[in-house]
Protein backbone atom coordinates (compact mmCIF):
# COMPACT_ATOMS: atom_id res chain seq x y z
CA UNK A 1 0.00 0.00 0.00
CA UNK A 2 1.50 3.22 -0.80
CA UNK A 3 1.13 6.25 1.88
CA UNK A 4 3.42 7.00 4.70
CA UNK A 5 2.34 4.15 6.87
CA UNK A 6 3.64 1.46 4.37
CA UNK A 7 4.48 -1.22 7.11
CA UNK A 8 1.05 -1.48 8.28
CA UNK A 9 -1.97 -2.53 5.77
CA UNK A 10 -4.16 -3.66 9.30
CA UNK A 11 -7.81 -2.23 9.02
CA UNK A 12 -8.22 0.67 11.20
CA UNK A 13 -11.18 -0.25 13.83
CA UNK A 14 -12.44 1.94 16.67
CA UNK A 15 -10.66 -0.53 19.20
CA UNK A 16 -7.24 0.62 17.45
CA UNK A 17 -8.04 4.24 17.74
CA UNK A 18 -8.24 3.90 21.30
CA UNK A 19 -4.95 2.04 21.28
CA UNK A 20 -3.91 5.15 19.53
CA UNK A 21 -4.70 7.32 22.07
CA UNK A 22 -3.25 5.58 24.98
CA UNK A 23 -0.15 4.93 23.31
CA UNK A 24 -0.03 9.12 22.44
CA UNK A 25 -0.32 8.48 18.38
CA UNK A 26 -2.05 11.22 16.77
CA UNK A 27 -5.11 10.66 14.87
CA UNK A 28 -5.44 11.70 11.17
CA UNK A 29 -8.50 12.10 9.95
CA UNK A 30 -10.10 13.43 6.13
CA UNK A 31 -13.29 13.83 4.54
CA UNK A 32 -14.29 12.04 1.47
CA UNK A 33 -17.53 11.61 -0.78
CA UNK A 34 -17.10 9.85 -3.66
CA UNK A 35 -15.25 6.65 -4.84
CA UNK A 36 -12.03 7.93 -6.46
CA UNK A 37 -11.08 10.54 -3.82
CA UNK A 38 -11.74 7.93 -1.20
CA UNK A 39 -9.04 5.38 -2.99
CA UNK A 40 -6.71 8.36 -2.86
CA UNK A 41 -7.25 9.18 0.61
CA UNK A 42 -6.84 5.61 2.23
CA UNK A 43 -3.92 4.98 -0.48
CA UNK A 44 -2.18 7.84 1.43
CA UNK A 45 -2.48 6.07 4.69
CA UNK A 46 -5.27 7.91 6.59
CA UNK A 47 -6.65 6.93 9.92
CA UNK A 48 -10.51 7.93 9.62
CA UNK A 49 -12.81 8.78 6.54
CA UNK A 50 -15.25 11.06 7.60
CA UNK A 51 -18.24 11.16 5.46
CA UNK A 52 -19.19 14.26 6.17
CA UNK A 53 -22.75 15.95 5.81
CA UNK A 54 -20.62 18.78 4.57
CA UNK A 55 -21.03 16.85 0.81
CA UNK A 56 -23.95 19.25 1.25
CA UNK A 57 -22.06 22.04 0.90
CA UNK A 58 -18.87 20.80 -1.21
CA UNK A 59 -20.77 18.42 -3.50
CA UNK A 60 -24.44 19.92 -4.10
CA UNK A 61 -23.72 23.31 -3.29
CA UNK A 62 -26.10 23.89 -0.28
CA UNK A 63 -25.33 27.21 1.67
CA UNK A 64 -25.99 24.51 5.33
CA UNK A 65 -25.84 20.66 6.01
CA UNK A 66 -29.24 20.78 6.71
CA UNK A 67 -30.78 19.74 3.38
CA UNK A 68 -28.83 16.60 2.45
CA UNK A 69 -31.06 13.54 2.97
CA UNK A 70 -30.49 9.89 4.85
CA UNK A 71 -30.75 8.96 0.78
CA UNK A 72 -27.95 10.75 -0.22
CA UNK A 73 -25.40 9.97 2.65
CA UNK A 74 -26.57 6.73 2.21
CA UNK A 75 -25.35 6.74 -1.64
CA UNK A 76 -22.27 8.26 -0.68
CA UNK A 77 -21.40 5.98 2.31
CA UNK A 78 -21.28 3.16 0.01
CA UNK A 79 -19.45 5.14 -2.82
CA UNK A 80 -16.65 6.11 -0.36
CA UNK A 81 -16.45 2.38 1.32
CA UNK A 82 -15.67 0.78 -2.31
CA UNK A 83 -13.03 2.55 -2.51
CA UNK A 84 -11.32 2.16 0.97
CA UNK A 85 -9.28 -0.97 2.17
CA UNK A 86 -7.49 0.13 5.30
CA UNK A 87 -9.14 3.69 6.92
CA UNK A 88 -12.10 3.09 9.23
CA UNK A 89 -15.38 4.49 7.31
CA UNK A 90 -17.56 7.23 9.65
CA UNK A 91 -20.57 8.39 8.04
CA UNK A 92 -22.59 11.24 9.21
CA UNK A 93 -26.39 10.87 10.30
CA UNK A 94 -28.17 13.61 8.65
CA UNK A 95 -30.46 16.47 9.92
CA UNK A 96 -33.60 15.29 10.95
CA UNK A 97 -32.57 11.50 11.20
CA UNK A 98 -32.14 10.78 14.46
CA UNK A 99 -33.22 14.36 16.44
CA UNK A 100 -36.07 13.80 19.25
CA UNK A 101 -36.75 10.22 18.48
CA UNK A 102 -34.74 7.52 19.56
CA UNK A 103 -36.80 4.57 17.08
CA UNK A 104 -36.19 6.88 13.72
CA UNK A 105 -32.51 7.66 14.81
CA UNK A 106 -31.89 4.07 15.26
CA UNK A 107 -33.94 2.98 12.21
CA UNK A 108 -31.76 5.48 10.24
CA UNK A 109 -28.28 4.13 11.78
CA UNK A 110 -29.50 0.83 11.08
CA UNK A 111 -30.25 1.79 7.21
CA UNK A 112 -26.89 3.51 6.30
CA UNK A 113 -24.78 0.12 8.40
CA UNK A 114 -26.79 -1.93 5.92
CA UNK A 115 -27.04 -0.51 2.93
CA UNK A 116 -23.57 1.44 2.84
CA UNK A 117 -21.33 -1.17 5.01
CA UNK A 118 -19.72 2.11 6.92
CA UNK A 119 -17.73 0.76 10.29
CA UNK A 120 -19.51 3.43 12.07
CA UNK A 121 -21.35 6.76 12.22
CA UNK A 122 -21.25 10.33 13.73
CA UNK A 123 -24.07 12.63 15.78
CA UNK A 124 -24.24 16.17 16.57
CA UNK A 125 -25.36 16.72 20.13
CA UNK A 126 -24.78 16.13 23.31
CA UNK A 127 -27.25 15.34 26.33
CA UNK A 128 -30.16 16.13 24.36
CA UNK A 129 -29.42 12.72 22.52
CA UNK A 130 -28.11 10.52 24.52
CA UNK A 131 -30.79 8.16 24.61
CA UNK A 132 -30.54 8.15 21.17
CA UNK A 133 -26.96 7.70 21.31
CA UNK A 134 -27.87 4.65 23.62
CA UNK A 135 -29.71 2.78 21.52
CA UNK A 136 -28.16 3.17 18.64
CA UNK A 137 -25.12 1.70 20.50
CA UNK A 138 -27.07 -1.04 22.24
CA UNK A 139 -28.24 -2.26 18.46
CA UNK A 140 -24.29 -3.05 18.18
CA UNK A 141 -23.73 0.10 16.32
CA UNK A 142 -20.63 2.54 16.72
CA UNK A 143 -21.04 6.14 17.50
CA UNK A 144 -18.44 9.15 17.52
CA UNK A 145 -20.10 12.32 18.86
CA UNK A 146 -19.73 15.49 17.80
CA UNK A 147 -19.37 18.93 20.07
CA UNK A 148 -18.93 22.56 19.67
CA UNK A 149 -20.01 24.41 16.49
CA UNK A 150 -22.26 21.89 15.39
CA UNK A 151 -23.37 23.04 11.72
CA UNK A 152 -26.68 21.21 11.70
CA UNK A 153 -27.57 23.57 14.63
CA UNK A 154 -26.49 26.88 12.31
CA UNK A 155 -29.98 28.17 12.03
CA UNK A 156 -30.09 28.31 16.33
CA UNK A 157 -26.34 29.69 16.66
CA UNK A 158 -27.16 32.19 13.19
CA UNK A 159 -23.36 32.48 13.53
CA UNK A 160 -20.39 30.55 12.55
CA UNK A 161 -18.28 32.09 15.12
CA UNK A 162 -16.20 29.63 17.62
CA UNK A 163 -18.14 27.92 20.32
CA UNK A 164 -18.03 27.80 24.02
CA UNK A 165 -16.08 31.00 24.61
CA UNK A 166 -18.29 31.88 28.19
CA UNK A 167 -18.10 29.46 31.06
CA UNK A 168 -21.27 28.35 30.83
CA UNK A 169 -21.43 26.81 27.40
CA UNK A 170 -17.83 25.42 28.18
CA UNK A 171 -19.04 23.70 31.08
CA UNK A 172 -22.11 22.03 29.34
CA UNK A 173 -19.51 21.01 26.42
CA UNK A 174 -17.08 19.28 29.10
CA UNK A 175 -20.32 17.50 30.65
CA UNK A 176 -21.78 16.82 27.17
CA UNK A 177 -18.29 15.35 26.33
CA UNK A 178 -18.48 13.34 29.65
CA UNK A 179 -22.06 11.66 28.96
CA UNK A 180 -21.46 10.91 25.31
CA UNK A 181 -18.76 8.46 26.75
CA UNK A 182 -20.89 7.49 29.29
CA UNK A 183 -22.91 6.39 26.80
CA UNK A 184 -20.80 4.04 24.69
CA UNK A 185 -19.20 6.56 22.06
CA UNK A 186 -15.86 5.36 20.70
CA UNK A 187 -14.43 9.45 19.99
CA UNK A 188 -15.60 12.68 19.40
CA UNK A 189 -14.85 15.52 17.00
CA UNK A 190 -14.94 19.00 18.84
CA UNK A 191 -14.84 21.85 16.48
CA UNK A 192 -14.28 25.50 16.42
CA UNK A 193 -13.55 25.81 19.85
CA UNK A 194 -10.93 27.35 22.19
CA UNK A 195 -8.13 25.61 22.28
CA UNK A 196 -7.43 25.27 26.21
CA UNK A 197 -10.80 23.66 26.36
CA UNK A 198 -10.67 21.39 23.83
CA UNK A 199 -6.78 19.90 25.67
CA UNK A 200 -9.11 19.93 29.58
CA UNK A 201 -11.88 17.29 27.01
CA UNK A 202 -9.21 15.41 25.16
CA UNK A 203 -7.31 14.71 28.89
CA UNK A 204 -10.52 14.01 30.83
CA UNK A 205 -11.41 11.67 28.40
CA UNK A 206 -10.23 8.10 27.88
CA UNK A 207 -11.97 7.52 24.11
CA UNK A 208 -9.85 9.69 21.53
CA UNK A 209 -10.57 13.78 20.92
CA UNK A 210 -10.75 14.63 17.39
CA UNK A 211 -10.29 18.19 16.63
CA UNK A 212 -11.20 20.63 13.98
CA UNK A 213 -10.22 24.35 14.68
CA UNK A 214 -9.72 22.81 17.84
CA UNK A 215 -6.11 23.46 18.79
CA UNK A 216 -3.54 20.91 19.19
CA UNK A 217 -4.22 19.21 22.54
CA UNK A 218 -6.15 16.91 21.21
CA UNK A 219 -5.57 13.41 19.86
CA UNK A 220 -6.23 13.89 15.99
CA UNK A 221 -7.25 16.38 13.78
CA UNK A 222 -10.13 16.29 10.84
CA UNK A 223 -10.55 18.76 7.74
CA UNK A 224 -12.65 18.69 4.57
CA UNK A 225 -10.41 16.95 1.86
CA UNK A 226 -11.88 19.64 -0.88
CA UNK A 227 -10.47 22.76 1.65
CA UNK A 228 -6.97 21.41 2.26
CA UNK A 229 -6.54 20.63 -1.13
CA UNK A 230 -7.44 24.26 -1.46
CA UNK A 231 -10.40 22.98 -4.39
CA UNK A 232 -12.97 25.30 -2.18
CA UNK A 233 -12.05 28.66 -3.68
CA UNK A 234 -11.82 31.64 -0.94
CA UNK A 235 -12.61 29.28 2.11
CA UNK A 236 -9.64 30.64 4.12
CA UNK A 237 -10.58 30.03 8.06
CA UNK A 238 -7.72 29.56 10.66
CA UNK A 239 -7.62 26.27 11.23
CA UNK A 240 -7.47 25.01 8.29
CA UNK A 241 -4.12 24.59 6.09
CA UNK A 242 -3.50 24.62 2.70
CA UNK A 243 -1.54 21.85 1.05
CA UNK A 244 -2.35 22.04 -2.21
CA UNK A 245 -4.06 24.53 -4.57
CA UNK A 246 -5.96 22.12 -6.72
CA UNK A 247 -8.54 25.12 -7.68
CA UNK A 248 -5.62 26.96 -9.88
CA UNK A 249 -4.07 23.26 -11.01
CA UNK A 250 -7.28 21.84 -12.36
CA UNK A 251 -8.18 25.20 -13.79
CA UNK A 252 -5.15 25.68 -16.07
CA UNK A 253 -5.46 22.08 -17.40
CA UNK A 254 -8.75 22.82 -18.04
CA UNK A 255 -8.20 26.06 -19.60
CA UNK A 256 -5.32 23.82 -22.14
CA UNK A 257 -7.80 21.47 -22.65
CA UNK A 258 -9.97 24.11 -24.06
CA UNK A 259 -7.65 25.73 -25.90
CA UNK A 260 -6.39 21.75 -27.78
CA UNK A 261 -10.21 21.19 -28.78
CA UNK A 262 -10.91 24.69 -29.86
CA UNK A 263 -6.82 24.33 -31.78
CA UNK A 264 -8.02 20.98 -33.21
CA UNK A 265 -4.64 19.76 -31.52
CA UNK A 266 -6.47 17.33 -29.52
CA UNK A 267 -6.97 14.66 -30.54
CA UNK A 268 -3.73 14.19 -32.52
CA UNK A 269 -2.57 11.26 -34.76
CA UNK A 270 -1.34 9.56 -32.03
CA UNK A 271 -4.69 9.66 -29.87
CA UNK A 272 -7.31 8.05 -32.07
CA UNK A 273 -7.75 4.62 -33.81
């Protein structure tokens, strides 16, 4: 397998994550949606795929999470697992899928396990779901949480500002944190939040921390594959870090593309039968 982490093909499980942690191994985490990009990914030697809701925003071109549908995550779950032989598979449980009743949330978690064989899934929310979170679990079902800015809850914040800045919303995050591993959750992702807080979580807690504009305190860090490869034109926040600038790549070999056809250099002798 090609990727940094050459010597070790094992499948990544939410047992080994753990391991991770205790042993002080960071976590590396990406988002994929789609088939080919998840190949790439894994190839590379990532720890977690994340698929996100954000294929709301990155691959329909939503202005929120909130419209993408169990359907859709569904399809993409299962595009992103073909492609992946080593990285454990997270898929995100939609808006509206699992919020306020605890026999839809687990009839939901129960149709994406089946239908898109992910290893495991991820909720936004803390103790407002935890029965939820409890039964999905009890049905034999892996659950990461998710804390902080939480963007299915965008139209209640009406900000995308960082989270848990006054003592009071810090404190419910640290309890949240505590009950969703009360509860069974293997990890959580905490994003957009102040860094000292998110170290105090990732230490108080024994499953691993994930962060995303989260600081570095915690175990492992997640971004959206399409905004570090910098493909998300003019999506510049703090956290995240550029290692690529795919946008200007793909749009110059585009823009010879173009030009070839429009030339009638392409095809040439050499490219047709």
């Amino acid at each position: 397998m090609a990727g940094y982490i050459s010597d070790d093909n094992r499948k990544v499980t939410t047992h080994r994550l753990i391991e991770m942690k205790k042993r002080g191994e960071k976590i590396s985490m990406l988002t994929s949606y789609d088939y080919t990009t998840a190949q790439i990914v894994d190839g590379a030697g990532i720890d977690v795929i994340l698929v996100g809701d954000s294929a709301s925003n990155v691959m329909a071109g939503n202005v929120t999470t909130l419209p993408i549908t169990l359907d859709q995550m569904i399809y993409h779950g299962k595009s992103v697992v073909r492609g992946v032989k080593r990285a454990l598979v997270i898929v995100d449980m939609p808006f509206g899928s699992y919020q306020g009743n605890e026999l839809e949330g687990l009839s939901s978690a129960i149709r994406i396990m089946k239908e898109s064989h992910a290893d495991a899934l991820k909720m936004e929310g803390g103790e407002e779901i935890i029965p939820t979170v409890k039964r999905i679990i009890s049905a034999g079902i892996p659950v990461m949480g998710h804390l902080g800015l939480m963007p299915q809850s965008i139209n209640k914040y009406g900000t995308y500002a960082v989270r848990a800045k006054d003592n009071d919303e810090a404190e419910k995050l640290i309890r949240d944190a505590h009950l969703l591993e009360e509860a069974g959750c293997f990890g959580l992702v905490l994003e957009k939040i102040p860094a000292e807080l998110a170290t105090r979580v990732a230490k108080e807690l024994t499953i691993p921390v994930i962060g995303i504009g989260a600081g570095s305190g915690v175990d492992g860090q997640v971004l959206v594959v399409t905004d570090m490869l910098g493909m998300t034109n003019g999506f510049r926040p703090r956290f995240l870090r550029l290692y690529a600038d795919l946008n200007e790549i793909m749009t110059s070999a585009i823009g010879r593309y173009v030009e070839d056809v429009k030339s009638g250099d392409f095809p040439n002798e050499k490219e047709q039968y």
